[in-house]
C-alpha atoms as a PDB file:
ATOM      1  CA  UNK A   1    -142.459  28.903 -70.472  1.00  0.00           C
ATOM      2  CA  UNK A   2    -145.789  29.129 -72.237  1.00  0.00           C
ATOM      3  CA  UNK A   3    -148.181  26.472 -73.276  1.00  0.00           C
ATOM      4  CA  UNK A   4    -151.065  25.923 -75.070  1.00  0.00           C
ATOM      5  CA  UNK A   5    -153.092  23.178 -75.586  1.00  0.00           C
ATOM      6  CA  UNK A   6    -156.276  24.907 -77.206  1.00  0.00           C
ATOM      7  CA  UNK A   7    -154.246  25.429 -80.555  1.00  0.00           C
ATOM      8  CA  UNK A   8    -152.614  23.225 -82.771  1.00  0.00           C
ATOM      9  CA  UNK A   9    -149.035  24.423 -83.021  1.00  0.00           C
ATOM     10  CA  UNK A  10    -147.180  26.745 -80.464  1.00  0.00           C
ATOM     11  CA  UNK A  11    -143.467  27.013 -79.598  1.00  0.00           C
ATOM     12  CA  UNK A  12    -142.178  27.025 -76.300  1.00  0.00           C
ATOM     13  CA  UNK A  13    -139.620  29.469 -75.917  1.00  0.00           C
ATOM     14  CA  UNK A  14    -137.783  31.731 -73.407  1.00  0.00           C
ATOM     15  CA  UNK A  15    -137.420  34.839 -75.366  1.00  0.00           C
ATOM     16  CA  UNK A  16    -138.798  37.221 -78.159  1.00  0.00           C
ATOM     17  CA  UNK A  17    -136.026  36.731 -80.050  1.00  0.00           C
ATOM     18  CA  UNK A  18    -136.102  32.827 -80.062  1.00  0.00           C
ATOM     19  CA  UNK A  19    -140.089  33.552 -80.833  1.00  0.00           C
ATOM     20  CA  UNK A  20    -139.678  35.366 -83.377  1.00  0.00           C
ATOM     21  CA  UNK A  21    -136.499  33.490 -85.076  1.00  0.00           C
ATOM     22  CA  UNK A  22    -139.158  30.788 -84.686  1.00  0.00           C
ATOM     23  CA  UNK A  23    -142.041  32.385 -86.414  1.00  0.00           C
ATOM     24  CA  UNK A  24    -139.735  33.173 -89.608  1.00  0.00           C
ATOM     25  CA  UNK A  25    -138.534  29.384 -89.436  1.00  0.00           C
ATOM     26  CA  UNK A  26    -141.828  28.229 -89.513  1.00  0.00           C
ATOM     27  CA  UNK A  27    -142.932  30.543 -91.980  1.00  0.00           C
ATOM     28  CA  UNK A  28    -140.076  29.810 -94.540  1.00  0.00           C
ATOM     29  CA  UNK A  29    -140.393  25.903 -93.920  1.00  0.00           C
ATOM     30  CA  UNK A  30    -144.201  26.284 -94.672  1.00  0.00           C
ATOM     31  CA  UNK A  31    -143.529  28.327 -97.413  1.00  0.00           C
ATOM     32  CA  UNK A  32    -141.482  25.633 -98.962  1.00  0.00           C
ATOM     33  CA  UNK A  33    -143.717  23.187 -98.635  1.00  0.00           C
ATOM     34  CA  UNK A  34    -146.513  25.273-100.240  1.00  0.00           C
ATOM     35  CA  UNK A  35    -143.740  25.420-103.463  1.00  0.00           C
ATOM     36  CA  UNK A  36    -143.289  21.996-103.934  1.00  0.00           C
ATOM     37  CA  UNK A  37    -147.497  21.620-103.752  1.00  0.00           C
ATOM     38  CA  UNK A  38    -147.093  24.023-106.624  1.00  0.00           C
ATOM     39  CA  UNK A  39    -148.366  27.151-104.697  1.00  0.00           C
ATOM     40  CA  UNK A  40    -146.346  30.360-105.273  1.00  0.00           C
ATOM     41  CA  UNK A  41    -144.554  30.231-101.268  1.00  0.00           C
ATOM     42  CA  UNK A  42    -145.804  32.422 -99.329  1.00  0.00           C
ATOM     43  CA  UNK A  43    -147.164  32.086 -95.679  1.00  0.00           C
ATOM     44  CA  UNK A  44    -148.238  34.093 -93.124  1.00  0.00           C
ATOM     45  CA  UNK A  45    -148.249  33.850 -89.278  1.00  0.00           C
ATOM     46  CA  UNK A  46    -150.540  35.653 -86.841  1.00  0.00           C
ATOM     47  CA  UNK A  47    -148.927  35.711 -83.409  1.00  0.00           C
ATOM     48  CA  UNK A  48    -149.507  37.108 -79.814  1.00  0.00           C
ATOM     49  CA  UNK A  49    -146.114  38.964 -78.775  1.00  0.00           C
ATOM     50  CA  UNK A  50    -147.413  39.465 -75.578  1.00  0.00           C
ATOM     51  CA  UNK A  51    -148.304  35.907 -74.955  1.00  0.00           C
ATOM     52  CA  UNK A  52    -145.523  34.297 -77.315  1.00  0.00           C
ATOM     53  CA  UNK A  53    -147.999  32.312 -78.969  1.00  0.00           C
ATOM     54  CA  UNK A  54    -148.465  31.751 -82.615  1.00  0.00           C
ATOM     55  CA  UNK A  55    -151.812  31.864 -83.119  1.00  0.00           C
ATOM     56  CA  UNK A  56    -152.324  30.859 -87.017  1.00  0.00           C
ATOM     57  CA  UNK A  57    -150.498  29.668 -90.253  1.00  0.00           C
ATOM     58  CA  UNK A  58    -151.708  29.317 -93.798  1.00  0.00           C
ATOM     59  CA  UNK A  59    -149.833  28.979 -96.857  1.00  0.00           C
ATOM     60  CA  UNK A  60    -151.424  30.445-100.816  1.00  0.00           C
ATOM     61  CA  UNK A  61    -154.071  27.711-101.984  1.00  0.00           C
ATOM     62  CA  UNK A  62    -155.039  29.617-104.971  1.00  0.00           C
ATOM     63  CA  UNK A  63    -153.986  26.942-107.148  1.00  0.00           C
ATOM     64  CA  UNK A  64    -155.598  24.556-104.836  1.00  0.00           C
ATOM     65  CA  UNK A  65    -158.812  26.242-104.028  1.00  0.00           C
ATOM     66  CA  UNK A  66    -159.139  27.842-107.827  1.00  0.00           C
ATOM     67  CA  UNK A  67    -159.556  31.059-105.575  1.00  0.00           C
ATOM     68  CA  UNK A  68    -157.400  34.099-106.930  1.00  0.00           C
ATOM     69  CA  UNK A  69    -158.217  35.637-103.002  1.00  0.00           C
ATOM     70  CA  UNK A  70    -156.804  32.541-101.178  1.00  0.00           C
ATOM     71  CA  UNK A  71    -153.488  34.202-100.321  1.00  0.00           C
ATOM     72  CA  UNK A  72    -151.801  33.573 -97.093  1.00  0.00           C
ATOM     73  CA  UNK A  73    -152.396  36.496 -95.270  1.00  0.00           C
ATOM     74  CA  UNK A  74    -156.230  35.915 -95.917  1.00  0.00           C
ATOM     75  CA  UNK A  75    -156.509  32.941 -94.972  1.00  0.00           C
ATOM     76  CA  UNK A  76    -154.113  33.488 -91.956  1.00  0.00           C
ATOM     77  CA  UNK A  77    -156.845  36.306 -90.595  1.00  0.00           C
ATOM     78  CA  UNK A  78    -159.533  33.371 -91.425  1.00  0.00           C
ATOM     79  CA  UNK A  79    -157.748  30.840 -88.968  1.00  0.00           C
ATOM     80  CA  UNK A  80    -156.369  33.218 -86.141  1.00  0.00           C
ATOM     81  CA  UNK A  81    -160.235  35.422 -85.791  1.00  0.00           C
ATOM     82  CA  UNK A  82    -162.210  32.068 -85.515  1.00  0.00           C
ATOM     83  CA  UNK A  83    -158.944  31.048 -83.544  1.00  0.00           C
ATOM     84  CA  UNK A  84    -159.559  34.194 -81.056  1.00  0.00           C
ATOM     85  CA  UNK A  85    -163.148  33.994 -81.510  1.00  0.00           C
ATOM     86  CA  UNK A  86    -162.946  37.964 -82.458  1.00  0.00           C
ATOM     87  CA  UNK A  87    -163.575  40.165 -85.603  1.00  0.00           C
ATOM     88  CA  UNK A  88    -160.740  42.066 -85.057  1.00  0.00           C
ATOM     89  CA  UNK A  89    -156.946  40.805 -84.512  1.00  0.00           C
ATOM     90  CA  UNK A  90    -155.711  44.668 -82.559  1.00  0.00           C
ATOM     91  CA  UNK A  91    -153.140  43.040 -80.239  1.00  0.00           C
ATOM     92  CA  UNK A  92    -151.620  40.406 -82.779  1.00  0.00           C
ATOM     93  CA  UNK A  93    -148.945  40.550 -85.380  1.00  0.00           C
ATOM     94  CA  UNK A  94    -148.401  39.105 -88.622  1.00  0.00           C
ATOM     95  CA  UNK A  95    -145.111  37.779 -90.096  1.00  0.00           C
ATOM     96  CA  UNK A  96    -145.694  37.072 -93.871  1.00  0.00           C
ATOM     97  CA  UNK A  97    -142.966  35.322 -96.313  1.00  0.00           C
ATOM     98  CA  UNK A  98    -143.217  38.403 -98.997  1.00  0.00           C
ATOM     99  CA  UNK A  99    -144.434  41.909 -99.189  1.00  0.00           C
ATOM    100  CA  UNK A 100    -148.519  41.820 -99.152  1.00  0.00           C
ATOM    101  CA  UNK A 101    -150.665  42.409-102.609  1.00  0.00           C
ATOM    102  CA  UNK A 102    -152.872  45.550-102.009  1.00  0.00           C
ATOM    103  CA  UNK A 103    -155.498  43.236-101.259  1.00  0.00           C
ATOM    104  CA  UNK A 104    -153.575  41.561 -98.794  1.00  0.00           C
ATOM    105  CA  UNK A 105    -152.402  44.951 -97.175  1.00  0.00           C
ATOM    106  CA  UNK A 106    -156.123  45.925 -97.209  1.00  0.00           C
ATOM    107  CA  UNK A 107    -157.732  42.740 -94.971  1.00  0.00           C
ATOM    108  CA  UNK A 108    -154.805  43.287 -92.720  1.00  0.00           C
ATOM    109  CA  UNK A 109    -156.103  46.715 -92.003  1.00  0.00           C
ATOM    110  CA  UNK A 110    -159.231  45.762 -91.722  1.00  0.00           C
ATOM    111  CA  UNK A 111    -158.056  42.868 -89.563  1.00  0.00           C
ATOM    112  CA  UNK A 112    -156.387  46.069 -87.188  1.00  0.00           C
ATOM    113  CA  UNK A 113    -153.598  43.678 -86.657  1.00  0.00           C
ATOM    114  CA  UNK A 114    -150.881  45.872 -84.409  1.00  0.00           C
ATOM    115  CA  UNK A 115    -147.862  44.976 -86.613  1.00  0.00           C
ATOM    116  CA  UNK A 116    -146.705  43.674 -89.626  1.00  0.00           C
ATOM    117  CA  UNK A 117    -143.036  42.423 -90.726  1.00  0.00           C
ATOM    118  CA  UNK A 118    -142.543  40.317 -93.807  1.00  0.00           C
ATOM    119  CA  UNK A 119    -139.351  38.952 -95.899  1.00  0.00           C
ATOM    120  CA  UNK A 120    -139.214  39.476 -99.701  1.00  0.00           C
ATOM    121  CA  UNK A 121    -140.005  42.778-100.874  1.00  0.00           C
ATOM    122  CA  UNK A 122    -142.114  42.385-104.059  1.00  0.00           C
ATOM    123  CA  UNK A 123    -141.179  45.585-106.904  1.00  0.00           C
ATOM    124  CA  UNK A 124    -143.697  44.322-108.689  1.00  0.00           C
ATOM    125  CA  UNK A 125    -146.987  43.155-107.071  1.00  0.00           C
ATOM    126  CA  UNK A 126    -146.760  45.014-103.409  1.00  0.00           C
ATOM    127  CA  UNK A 127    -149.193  47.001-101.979  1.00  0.00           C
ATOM    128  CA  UNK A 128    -146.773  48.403 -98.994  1.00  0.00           C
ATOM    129  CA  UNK A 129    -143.544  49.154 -99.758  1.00  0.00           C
ATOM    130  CA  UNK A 130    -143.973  49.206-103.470  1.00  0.00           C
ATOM    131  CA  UNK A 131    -147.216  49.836-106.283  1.00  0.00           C
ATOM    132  CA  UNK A 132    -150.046  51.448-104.477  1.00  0.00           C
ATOM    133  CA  UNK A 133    -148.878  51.459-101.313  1.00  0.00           C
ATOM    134  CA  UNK A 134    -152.142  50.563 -99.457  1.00  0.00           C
ATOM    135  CA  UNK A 135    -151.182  52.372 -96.131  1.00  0.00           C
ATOM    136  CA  UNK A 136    -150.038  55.882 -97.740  1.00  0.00           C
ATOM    137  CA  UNK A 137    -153.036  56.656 -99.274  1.00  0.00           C
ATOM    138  CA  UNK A 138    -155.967  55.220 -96.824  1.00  0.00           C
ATOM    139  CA  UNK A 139    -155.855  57.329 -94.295  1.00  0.00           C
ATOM    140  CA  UNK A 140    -159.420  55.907 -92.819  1.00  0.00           C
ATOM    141  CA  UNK A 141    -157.937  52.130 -92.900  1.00  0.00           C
ATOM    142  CA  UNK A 142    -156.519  51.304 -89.653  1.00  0.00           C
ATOM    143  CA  UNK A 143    -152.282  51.332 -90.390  1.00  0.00           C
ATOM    144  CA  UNK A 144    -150.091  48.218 -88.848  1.00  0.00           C
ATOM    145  CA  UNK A 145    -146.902  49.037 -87.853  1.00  0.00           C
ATOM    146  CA  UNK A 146    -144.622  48.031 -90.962  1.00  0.00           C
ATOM    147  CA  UNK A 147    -140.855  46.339 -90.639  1.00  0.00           C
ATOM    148  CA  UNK A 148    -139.929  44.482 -93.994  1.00  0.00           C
ATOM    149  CA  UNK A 149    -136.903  42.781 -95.225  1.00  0.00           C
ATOM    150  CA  UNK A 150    -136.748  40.629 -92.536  1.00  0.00           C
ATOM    151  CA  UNK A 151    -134.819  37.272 -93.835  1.00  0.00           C
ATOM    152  CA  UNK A 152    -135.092  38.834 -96.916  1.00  0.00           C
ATOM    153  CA  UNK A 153    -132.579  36.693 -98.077  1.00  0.00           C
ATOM    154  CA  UNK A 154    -133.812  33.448 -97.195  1.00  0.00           C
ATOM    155  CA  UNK A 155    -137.587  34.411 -98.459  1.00  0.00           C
ATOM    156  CA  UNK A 156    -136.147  35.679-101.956  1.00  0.00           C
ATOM    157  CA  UNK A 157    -133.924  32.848-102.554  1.00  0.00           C
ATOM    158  CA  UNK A 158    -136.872  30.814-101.930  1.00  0.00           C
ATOM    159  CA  UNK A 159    -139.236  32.840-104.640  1.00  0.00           C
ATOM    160  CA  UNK A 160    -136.699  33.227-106.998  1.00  0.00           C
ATOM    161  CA  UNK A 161    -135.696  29.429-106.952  1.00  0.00           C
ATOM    162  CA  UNK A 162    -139.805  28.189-107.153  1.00  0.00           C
ATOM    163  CA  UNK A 163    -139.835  30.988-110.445  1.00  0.00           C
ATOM    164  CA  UNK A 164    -137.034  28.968-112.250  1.00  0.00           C
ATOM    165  CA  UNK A 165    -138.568  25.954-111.595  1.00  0.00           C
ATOM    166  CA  UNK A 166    -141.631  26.617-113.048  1.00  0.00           C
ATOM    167  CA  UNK A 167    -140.108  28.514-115.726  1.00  0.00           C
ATOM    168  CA  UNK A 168    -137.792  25.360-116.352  1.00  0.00           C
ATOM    169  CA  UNK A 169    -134.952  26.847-115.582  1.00  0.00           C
ATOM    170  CA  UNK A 170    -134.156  24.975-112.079  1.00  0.00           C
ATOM    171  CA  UNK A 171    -130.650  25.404-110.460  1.00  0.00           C
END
């Protein structure tokens, strides 16, 4: 079993799987909430793998903050380097609702963080999969390790319904 008592919310849980199952719980849930503060839902979580620990969370606050930059993954880095107490995140991984912006894809990089996964795949505004793709064509940043469509499903059905909402369109 691990513990912590130095940061504010970490599972305790026998296995990577159950870990991880738990970071992509917490990651949708969050994201939900974000939706119904009228954020687009999206969150990110920064987590040790080696010491099954989730180090940060943050949800987009651009509507919040007025701050077109305040997406989760940002924000995420903020919380788990001042978290860590280091620059650099090089042994931590990042599990993120939907497919990061290119700007998103870039402070990861520049974060080093050792691996990403995210949900949603995003045709439109990605920077990994899709558009620019951030990691292709920089061969000077320093690359994550990149797994998407993980709980695609769940992720998506969550964008898609927040998009009919707000278009007025609600199910």
């Amino acid at each position: 079993m691990f513990f912590l008592t130095s940061r504010a919310f970490a599972p305790t849980l026998h296995s990577m799987d159950d870990f991880f199952e738990n970071i992509v719980d917490t990651a949708v849930k969050q994201a939900g909430r974000a939706a119904k503060a009228g954020e687009i839902p999206v969150c990110a979580v920064v987590f040790d793998p080696a010491e099954k620990q989730i180090v940060a969370t943050a949800v987009n606050r651009t509507e919040r903050d007025n701050d077109p930059t305040a997406h989760a993954e940002v924000l995420a880095i903020r919380k788990a380097c001042r978290a860590v107490k280091q620059t650099r995140l090089p042994d931590f991984d990042m599990y993120v609702t939907l497919e990061p912006c290119p700007m998103c894809a870039a402070a990861i990089a520049f974060a080093r963080l050792r691996r990403l996964y995210f949900g949603a795949y995003d045709v439109k505004g990605g920077g990994v999969e899709h558009g620019c793709r951030v990691y292709e064509h920089a061969p000077h940043l320093s690359a994550p390790e990149v797994y998407g469509g993980i709980a695609q499903t769940r992720c998506a059905e969550l964008l898609t319904g927040f998009f009919q909402t707000l278009r007025g369109g609600a199910k």
